[in-house]
Protein backbone atom coordinates (compact mmCIF):
# COMPACT_ATOMS: atom_id res chain seq x y z
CA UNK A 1 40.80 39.01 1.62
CA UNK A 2 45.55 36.03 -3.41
CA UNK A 3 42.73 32.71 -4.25
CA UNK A 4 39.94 34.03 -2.65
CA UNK A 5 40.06 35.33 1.56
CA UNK A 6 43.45 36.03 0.29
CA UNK A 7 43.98 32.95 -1.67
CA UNK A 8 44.76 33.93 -5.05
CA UNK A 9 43.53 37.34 -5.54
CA UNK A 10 45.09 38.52 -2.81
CA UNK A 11 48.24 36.70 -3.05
CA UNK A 12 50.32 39.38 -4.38
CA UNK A 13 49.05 42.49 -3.24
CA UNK A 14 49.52 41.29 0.22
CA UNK A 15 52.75 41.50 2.35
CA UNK A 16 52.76 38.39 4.54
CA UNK A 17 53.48 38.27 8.36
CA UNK A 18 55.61 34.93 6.98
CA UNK A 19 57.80 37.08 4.67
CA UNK A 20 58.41 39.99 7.00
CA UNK A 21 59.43 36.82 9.75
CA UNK A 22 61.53 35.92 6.74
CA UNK A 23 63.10 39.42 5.94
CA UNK A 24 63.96 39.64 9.94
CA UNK A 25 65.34 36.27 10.12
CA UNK A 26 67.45 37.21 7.10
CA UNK A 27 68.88 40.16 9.09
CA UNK A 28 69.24 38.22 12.18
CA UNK A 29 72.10 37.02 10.67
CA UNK A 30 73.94 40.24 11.10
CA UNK A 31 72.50 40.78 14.39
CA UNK A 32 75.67 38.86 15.52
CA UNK A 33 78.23 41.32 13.51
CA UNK A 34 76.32 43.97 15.60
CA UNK A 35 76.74 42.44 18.82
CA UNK A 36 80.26 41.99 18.57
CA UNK A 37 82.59 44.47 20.42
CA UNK A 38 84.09 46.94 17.40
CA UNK A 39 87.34 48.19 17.27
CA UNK A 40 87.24 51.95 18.67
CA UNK A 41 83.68 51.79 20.44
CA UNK A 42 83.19 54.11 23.21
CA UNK A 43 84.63 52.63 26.42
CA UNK A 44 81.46 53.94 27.82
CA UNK A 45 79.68 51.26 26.47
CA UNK A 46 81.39 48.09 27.13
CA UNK A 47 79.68 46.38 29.53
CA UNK A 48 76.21 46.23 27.13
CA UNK A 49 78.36 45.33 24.37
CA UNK A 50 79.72 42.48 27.13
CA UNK A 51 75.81 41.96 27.73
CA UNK A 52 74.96 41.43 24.22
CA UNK A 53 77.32 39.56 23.21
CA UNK A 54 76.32 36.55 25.50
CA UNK A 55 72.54 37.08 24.35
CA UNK A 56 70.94 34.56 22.97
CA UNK A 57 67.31 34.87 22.98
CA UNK A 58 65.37 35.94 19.77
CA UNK A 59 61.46 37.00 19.30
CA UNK A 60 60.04 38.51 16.35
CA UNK A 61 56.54 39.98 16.19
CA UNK A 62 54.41 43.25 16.45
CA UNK A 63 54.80 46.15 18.92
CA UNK A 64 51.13 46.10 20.84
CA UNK A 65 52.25 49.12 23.48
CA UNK A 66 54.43 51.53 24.46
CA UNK A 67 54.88 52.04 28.11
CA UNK A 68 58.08 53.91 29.40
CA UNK A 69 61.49 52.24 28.26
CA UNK A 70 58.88 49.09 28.07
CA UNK A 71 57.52 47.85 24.57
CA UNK A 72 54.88 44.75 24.94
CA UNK A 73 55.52 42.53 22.29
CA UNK A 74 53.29 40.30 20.90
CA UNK A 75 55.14 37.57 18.62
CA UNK A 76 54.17 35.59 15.67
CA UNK A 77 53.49 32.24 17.90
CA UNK A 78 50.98 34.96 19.57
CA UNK A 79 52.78 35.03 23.37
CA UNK A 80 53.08 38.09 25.16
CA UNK A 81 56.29 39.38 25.63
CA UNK A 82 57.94 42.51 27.69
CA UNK A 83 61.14 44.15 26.12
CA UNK A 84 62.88 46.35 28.24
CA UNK A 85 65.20 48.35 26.39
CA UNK A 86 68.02 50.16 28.32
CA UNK A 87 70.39 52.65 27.26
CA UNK A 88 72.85 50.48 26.18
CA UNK A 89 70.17 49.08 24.10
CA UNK A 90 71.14 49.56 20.11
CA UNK A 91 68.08 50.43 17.50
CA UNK A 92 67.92 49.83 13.86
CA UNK A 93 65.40 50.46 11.13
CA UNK A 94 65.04 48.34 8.00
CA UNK A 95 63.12 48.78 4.84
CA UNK A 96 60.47 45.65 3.81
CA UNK A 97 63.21 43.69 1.69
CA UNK A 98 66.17 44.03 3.12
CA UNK A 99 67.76 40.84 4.34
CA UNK A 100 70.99 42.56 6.11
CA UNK A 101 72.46 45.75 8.37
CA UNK A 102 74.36 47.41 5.58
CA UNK A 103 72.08 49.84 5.33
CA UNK A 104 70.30 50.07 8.21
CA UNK A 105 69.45 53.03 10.27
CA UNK A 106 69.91 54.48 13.76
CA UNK A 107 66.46 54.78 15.60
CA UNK A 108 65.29 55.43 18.89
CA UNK A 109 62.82 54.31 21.13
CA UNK A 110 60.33 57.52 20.84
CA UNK A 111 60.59 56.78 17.00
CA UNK A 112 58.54 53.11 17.64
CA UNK A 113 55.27 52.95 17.18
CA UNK A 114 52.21 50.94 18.06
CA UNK A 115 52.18 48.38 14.72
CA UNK A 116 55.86 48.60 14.08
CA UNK A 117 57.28 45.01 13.60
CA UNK A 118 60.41 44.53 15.42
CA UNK A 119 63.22 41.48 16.29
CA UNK A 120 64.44 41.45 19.55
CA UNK A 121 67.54 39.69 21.00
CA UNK A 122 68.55 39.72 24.34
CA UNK A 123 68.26 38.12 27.48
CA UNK A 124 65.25 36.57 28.91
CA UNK A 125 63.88 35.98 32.17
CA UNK A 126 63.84 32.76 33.68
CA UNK A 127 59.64 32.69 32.93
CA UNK A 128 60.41 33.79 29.58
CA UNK A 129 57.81 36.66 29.99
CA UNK A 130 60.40 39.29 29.51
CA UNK A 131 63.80 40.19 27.46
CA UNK A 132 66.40 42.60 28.14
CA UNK A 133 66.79 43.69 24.74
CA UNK A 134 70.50 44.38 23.61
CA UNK A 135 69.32 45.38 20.20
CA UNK A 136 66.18 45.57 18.58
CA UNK A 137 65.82 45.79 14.49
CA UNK A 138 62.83 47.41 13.77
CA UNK A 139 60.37 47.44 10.26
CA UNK A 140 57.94 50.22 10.62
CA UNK A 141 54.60 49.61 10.38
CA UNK A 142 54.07 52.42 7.76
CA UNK A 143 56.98 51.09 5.50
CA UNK A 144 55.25 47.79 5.76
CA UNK A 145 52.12 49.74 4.32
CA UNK A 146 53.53 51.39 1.77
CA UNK A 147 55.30 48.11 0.36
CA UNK A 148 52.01 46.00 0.43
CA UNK A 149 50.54 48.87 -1.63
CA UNK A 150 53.17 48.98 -4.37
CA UNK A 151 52.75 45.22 -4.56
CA UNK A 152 48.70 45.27 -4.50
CA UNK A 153 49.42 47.72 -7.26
CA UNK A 154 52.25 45.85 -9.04
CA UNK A 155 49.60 42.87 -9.27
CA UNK A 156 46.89 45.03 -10.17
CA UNK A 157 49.47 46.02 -13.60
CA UNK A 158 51.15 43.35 -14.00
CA UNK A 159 49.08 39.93 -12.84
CA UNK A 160 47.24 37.68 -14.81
CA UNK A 161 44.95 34.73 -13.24
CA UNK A 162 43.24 31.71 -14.98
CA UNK A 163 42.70 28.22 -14.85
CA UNK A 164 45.59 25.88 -16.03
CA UNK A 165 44.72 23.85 -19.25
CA UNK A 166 48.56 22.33 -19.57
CA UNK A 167 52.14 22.55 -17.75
CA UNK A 168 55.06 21.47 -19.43
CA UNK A 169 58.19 21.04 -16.60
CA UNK A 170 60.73 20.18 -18.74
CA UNK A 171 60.37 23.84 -21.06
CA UNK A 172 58.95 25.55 -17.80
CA UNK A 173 55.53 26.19 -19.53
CA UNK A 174 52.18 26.78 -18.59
CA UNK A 175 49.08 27.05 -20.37
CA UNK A 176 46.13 28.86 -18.42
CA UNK A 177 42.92 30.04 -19.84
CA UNK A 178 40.79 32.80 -19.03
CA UNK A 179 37.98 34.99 -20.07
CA UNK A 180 38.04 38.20 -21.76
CA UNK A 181 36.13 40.91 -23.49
CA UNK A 182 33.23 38.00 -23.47
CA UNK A 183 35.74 34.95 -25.33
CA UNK A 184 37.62 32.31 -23.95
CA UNK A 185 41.23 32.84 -24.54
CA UNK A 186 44.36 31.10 -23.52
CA UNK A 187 47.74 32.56 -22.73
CA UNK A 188 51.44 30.40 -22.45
CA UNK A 189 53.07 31.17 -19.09
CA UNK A 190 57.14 31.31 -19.20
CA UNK A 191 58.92 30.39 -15.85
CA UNK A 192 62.67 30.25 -15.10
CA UNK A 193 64.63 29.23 -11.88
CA UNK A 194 64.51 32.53 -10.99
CA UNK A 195 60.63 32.56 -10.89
CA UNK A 196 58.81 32.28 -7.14
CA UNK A 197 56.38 29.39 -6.94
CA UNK A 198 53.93 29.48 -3.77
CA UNK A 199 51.19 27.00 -3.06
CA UNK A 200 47.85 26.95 -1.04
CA UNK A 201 47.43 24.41 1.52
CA UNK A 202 44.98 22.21 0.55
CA UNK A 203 43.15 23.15 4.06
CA UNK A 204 43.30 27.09 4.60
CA UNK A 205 42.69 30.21 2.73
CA UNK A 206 45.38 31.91 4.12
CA UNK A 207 47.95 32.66 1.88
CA UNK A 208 50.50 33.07 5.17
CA UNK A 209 49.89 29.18 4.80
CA UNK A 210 50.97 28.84 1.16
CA UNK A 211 54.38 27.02 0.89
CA UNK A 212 57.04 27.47 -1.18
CA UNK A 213 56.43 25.07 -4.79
CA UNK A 214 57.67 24.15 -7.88
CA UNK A 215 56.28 23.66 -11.23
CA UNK A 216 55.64 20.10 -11.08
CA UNK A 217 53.52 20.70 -7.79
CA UNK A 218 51.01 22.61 -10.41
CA UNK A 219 48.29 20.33 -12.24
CA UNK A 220 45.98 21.00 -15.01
CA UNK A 221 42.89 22.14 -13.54
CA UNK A 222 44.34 24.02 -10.81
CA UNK A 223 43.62 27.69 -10.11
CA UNK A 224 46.94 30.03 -11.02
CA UNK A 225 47.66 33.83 -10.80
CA UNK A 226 51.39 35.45 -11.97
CA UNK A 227 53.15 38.21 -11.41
CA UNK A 228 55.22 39.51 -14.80
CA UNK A 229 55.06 40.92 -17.68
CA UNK A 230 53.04 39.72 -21.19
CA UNK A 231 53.84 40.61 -24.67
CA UNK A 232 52.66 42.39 -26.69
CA UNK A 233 49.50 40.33 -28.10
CA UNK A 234 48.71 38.69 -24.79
CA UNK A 235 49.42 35.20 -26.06
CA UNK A 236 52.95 34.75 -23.90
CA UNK A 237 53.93 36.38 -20.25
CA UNK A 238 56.78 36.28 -18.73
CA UNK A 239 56.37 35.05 -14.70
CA UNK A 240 58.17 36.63 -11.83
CA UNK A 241 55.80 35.05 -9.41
CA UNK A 242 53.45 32.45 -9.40
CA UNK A 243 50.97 31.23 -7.14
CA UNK A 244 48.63 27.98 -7.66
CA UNK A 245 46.23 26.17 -5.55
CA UNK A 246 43.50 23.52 -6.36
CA UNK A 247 39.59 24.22 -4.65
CA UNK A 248 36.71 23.70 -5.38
CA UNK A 249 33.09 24.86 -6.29
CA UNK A 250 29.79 24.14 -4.48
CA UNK A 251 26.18 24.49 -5.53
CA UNK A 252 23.50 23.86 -3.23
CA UNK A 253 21.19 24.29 -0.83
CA UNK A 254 21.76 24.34 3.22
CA UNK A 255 20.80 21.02 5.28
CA UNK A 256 21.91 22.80 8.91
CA UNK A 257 23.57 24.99 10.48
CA UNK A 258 25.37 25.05 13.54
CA UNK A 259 26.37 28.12 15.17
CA UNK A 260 28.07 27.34 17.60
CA UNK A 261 30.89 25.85 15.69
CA UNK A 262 30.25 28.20 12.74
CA UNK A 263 29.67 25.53 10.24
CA UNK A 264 26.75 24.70 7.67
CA UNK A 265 26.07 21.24 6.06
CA UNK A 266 25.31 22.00 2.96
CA UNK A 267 23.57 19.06 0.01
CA UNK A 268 25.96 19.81 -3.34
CA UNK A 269 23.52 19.51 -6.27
CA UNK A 270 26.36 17.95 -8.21
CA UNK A 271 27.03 15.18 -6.09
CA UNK A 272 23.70 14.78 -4.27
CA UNK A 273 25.69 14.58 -1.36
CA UNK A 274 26.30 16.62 1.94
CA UNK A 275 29.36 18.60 2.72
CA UNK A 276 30.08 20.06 5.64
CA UNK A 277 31.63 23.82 4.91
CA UNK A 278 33.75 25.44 8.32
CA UNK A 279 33.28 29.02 7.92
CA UNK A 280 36.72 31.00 8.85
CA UNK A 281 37.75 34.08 9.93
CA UNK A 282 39.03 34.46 6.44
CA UNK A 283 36.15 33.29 4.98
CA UNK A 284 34.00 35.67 2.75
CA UNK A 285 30.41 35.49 3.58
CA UNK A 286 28.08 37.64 1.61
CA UNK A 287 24.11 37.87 0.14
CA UNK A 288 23.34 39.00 -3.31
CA UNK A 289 20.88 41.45 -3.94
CA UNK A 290 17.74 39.79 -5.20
CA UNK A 291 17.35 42.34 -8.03
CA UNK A 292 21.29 41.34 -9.12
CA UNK A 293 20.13 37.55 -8.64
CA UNK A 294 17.54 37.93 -10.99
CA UNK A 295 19.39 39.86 -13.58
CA UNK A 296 22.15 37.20 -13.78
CA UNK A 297 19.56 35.04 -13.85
CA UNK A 298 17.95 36.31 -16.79
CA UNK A 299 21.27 36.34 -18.35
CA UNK A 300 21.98 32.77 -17.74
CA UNK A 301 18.61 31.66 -19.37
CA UNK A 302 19.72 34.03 -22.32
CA UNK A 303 22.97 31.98 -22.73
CA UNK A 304 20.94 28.74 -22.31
CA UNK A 305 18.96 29.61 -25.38
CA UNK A 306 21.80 30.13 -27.23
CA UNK A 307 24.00 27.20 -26.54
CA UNK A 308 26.17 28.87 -23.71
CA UNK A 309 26.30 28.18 -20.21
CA UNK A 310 22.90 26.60 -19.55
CA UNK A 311 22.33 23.52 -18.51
CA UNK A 312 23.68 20.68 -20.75
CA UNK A 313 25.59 22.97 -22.44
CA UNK A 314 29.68 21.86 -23.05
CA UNK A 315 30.37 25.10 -20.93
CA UNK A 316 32.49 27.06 -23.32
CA UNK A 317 29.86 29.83 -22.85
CA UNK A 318 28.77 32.14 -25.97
CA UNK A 319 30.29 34.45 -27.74
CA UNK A 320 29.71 38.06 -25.71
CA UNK A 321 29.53 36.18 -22.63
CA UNK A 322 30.55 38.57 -19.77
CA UNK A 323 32.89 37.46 -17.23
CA UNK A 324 31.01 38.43 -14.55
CA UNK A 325 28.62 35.15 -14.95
CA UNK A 326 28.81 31.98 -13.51
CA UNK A 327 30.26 29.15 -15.04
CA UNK A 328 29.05 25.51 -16.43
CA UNK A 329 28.93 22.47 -14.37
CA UNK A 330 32.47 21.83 -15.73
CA UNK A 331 33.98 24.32 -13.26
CA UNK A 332 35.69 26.51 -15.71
CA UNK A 333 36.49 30.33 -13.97
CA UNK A 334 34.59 33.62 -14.29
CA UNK A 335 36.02 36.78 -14.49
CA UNK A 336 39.31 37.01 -12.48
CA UNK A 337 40.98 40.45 -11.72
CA UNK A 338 44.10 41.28 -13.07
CA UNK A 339 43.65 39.12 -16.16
CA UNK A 340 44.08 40.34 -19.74
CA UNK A 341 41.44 42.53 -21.66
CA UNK A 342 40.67 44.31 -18.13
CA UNK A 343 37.15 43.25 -18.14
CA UNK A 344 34.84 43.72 -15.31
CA UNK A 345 35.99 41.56 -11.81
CA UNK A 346 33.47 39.27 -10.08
CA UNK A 347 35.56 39.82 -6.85
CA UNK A 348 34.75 43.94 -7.16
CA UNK A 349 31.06 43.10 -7.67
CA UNK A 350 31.63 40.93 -4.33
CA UNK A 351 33.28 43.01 -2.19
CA UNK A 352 30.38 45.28 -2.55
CA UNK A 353 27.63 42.71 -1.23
CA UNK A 354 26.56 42.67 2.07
CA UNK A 355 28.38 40.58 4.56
CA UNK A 356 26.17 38.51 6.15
CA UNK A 357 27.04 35.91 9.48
CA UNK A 358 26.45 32.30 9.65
CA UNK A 359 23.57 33.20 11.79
CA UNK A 360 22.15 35.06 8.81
CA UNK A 361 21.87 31.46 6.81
CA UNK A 362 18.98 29.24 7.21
CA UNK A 363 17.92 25.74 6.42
CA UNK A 364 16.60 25.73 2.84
CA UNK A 365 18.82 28.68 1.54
CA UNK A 366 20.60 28.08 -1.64
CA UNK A 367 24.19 28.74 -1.67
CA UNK A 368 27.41 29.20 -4.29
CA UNK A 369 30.76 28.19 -2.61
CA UNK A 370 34.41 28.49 -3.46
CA UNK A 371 36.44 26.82 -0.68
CA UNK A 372 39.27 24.55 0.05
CA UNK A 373 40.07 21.34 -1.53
CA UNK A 374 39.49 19.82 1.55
CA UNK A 375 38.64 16.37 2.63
CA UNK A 376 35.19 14.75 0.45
CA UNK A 377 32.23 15.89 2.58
CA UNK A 378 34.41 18.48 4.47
CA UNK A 379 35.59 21.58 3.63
CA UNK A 380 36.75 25.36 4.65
CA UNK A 381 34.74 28.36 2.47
CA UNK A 382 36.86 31.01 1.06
CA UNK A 383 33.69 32.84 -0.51
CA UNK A 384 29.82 31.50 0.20
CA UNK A 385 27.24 33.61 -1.61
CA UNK A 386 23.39 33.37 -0.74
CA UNK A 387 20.97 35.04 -2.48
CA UNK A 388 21.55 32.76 -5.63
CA UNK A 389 18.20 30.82 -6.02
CA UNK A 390 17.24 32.73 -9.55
CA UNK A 391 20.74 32.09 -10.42
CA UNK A 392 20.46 27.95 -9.29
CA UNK A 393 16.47 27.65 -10.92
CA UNK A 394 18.31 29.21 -14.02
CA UNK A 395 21.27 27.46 -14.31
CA UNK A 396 21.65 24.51 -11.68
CA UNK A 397 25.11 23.67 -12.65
CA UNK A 398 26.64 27.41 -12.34
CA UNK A 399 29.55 27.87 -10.14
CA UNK A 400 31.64 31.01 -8.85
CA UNK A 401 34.47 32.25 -10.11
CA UNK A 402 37.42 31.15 -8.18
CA UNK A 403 39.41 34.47 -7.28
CA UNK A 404 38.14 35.84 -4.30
CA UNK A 405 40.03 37.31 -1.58
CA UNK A 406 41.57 40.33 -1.98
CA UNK A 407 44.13 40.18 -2.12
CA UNK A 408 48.22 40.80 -2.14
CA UNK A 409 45.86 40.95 -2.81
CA UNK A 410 42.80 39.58 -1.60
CA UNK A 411 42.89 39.65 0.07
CA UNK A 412 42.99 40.24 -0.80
CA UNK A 413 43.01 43.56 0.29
CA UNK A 414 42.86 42.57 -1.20
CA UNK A 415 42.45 42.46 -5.10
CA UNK A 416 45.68 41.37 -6.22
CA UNK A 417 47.80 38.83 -4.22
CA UNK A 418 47.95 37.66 -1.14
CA UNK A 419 46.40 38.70 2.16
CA UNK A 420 48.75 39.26 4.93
């Protein structure tokens, strides 16, 4: 699973289906160009260029089979579509990026594959169940591949993640802290008008549901992860990308749980109050070990000892503290991937746990959650971990870190950025 499912540590190691849509729609722009009759074109081919020129229905999605000079499509809305594609019918590959024709290239239909994204235009039938494609631009599903893996490695070099201490919109600054190499260090994020900002909805994990942002959409406190490059002392990076979202962390123990509708109510220590937490499809669900429990257990009532992370501590954690631990009651992040120092990532150590389903939870079991900003005493998980009683007995303010999903790159799949 860029924040955790994909929200932030997947968000840039992951392609979304909403910037492919947005790379074909770009090039649907030239479809028309195409379509229009060109000086010195065969005569032999007239009447389809007569045919596509009065086209005028578009659908974009993902080649499901291959039957004949048939392609079932489904689209993005998730509809069921048949393309018939004739010999008239003209064929273009793009490359992931590229927003016009110029340098697309001739294909044909034995080339298409099961996976491939394509745009169709043509003419429908009257149930809309079918097209008659006059050309169809396609994005190959392998090319797709290969670019989400540049960028899952891209943010892999060149991300950083942390939680934002202070933004300054008039100089385009942005202060985020994180933890490395055991000590709390903070680093000044640069942005220009030429940097990306994306957003989480304050309801999903899916990072195909972030929206474009700005910097004044991003508050102190929120969760942020960049794409760029630092200098040379890790004290300033330069952003090419940013992505931001504000969620939040849950401690307790489980009140109910309900199947059927894939939920738990869960009683947040914190608040002494109970939340109801919607388990997704996107949702990371998994058990820790009991001998990992206890260890980080152990660990927690070392740092309590000494002043660090135990309870009524000020949550600054001591000095050696790894990042792998959980944090204070004051919410600050764990190890995040990607960030300076390259210490050890939480979201490795999680992706390795069991995955458990909401059947596997029971009334009485304690639970860690990351999830959603959500509504007061509703909200969606992006990561639940059971297991954690040692860790709650030790330390019963401790949170999660807040990266989860894989990634681009939870997925986030997805350790990087965003899932697709």
């Amino acid at each position: 699973m860029f924040l955790v499912g994909t929200p932030i540590g997947a968000a840039g190691a992951e392609m979304s289906r909403r910037r492919i849509w947005k790379w074909l729609v770009g090039i649907a722009g030239s479809v028309a160009i195409v379509l229009a009759p060109a000086q010195g074109y065969a005569q032999s081919v007239s009447q389809p260029q007569a045919a596509a020129q009065s086209a005028s229905t578009k659908q974009i999605g993902t080649i499901k089979a291959i039957s004949g000079n048939s392609i079932t499509l489904t689209t993005d809305s998730g509809a069921s579509v048949d393309i018939q594609v004739q010999d008239g019918t003209r064929m273009l590959r793009v490359e992931p990026g590229q927003t016009n024709l110029k340098d697309a290239t001739a294909i044909h239909l034995q080339d298409l594959q099961v996976g491939d994204r394509i745009l169709v235009r043509g003419n429908a039938s009257q149930d809309a169940k079918s097209i008659t494609a006059a050309i169809v631009i396609v994005m190959k599903g392998s090319d797709v591949e290969a670019k989400q893996e540049k960028e899952r490695q891209d943010w892999q070099r060149r991300g950083i993640g942390g939680l934002v201490s202070a933004v300054d919109p008039a100089s385009g600054a942005i202060t985020v802290s994180y933890t490395a190499v055991g000590q709390k260090k903070s680093i000044v994020i640069h942005t220009t008008s030429a940097t990306i900002f994306r957003r989480y909805a304050p309801d999903s994990v899916k990072f195909d549901d972030a929206k474009p942002s700005s910097i004044t959409d991003i508050k102190p406190g929120d969760q942020l992860r960049a794409l760029g490059n630092r200098n040379e002392d890790n004290t300033e990076f330069a952003a090419n990308e940013i992505v931001s979202g504000a969620f939040r962390n849950i401690a307790g123990t489980i009140a109910s749980v309900d199947a059927a509708t894939n939920t738990v109510v869960v009683k947040d220590l914190a608040s002494k109050k109970n939340v109801t937490v919607k388990l997704s499809a996107d949702s990371q669900v998994r058990k820790l070990p009991e001998q990992m429990a206890q260890m980080m257990a152990m660990r927690l009532k070392g740092e309590g000892r000494g002043g660090g992370n135990g309870p009524g501590s000020n949550g600054e954690g001591a000095a050696g503290q790894r990042p792998t631990s959980m944090n204070s009651s004051q919410g600050r992040p764990g190890g995040m991937g990607g960030r300076p120092g390259g210490a050890p990532d939480f979201q490795q150590m999680l992706n390795r746990m069991p995955s458990i389903g909401v059947s596997d939870l029971h009334k009485g079991d304690a639970v860690m959650i990351v999830s959603t900003q959500g509504a007061s005493d509703t909200v969606t998980a992006i990561t639940l971990l059971a297991g954690v009683e040692p860790i709650l007995e030790a330390s019963p303010g401790a949170t999660l870190p807040p990266w989860g999903l894989g990634g681009p790159a939870g997925g986030e799949e997805s350790g990087g950025g965003p899932q697709q």
